[in-house]
C-alpha atoms as a PDB file:
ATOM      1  CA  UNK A   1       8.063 -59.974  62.068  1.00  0.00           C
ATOM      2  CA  UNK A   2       4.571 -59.496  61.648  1.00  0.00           C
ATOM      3  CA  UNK A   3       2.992 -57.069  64.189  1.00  0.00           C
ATOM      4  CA  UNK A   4      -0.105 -59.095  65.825  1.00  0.00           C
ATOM      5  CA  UNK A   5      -2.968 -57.637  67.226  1.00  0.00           C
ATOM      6  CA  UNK A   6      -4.666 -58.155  70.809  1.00  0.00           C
ATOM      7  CA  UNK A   7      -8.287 -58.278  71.991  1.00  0.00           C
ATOM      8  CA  UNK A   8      -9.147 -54.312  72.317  1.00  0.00           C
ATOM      9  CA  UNK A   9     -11.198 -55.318  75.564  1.00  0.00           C
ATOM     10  CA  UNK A  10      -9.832 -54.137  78.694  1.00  0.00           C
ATOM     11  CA  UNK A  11      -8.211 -56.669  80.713  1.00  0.00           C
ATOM     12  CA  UNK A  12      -7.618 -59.296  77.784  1.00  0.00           C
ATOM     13  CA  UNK A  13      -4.650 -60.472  76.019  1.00  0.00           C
ATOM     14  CA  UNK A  14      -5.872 -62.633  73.923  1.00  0.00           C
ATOM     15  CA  UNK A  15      -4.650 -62.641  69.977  1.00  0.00           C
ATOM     16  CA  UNK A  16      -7.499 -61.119  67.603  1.00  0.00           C
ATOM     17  CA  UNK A  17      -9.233 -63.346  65.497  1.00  0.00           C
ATOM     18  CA  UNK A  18     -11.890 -60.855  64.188  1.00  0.00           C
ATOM     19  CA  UNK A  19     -11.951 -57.580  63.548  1.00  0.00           C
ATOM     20  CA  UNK A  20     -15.123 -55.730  63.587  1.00  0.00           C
ATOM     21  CA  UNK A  21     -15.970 -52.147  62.724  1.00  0.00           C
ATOM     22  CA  UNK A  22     -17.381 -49.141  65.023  1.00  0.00           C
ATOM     23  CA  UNK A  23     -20.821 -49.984  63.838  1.00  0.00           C
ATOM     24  CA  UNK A  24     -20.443 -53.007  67.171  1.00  0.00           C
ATOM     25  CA  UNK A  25     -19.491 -50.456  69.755  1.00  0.00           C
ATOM     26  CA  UNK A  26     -22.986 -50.294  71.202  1.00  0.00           C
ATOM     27  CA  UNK A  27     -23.384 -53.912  71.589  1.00  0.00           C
ATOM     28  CA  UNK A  28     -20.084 -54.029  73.515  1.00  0.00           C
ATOM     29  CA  UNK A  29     -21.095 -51.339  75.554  1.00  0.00           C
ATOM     30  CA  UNK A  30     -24.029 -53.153  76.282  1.00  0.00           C
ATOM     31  CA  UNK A  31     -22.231 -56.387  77.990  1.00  0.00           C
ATOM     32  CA  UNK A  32     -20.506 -53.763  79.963  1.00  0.00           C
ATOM     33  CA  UNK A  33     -16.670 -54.478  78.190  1.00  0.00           C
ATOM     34  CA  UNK A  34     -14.609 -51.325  77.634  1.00  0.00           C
ATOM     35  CA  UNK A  35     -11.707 -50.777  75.411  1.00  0.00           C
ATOM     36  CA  UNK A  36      -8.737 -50.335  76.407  1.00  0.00           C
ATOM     37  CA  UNK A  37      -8.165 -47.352  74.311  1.00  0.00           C
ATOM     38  CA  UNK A  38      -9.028 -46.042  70.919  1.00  0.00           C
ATOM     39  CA  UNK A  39      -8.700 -48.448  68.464  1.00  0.00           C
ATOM     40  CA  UNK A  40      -9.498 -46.555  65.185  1.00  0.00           C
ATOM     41  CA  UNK A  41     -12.157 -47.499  62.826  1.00  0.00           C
ATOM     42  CA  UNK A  42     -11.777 -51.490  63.276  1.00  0.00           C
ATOM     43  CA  UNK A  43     -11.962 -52.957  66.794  1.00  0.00           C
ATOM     44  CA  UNK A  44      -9.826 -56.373  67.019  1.00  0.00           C
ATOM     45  CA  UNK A  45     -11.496 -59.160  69.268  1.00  0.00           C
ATOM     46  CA  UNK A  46     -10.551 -62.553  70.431  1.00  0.00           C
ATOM     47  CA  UNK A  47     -12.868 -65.499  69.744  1.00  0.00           C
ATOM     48  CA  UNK A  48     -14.426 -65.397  73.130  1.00  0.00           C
ATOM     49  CA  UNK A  49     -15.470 -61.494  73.010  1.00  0.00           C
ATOM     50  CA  UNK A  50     -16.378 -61.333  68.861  1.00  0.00           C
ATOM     51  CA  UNK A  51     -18.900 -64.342  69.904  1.00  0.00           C
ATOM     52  CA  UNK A  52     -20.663 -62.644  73.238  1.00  0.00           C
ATOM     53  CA  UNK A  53     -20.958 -59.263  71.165  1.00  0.00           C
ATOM     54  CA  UNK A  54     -22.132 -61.239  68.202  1.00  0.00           C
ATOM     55  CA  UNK A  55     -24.580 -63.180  70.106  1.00  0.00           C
ATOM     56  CA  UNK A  56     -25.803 -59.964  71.245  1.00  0.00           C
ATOM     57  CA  UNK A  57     -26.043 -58.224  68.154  1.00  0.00           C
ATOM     58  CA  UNK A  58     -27.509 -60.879  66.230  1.00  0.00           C
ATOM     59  CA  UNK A  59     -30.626 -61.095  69.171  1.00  0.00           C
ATOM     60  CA  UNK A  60     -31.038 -57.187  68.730  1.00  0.00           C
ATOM     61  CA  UNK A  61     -30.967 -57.454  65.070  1.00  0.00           C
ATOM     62  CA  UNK A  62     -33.825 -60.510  65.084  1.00  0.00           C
ATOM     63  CA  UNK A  63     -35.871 -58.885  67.318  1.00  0.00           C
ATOM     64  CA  UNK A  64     -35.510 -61.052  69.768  1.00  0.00           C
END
């Protein structure tokens, strides 16, 4: 039985499609989202939450 993972976001229980690494944890911070506990060096996030931390990432990164 393969062990699936959830969305690390508090109060979601969504399955993970994406895992991203610590380097996103300011950019979640950022949209206000905390985790619901330590997830290690990889932080597993459903579709909804990799795209709103993506979105804002990718705006930082480009300057805006």
């Amino acid at each position: 039985m393969k062990d699936e993972k959830v969305c690390a976001i508090e109060g979601c229980d969504e399955p993970a499609s994406k895992e991203v690494d610590r380097s996103f944890l300011p950019f979640i911070q950022e949209l206000k989202l905390k985790l619901k506990e330590d997830t290690g060096k990889k932080i597993p996030l459903c579709r909804k939450h990799y795209k709103m931390v993506k979105q804002v990432r990718d705006a930082q990164l480009s300057g805006f």
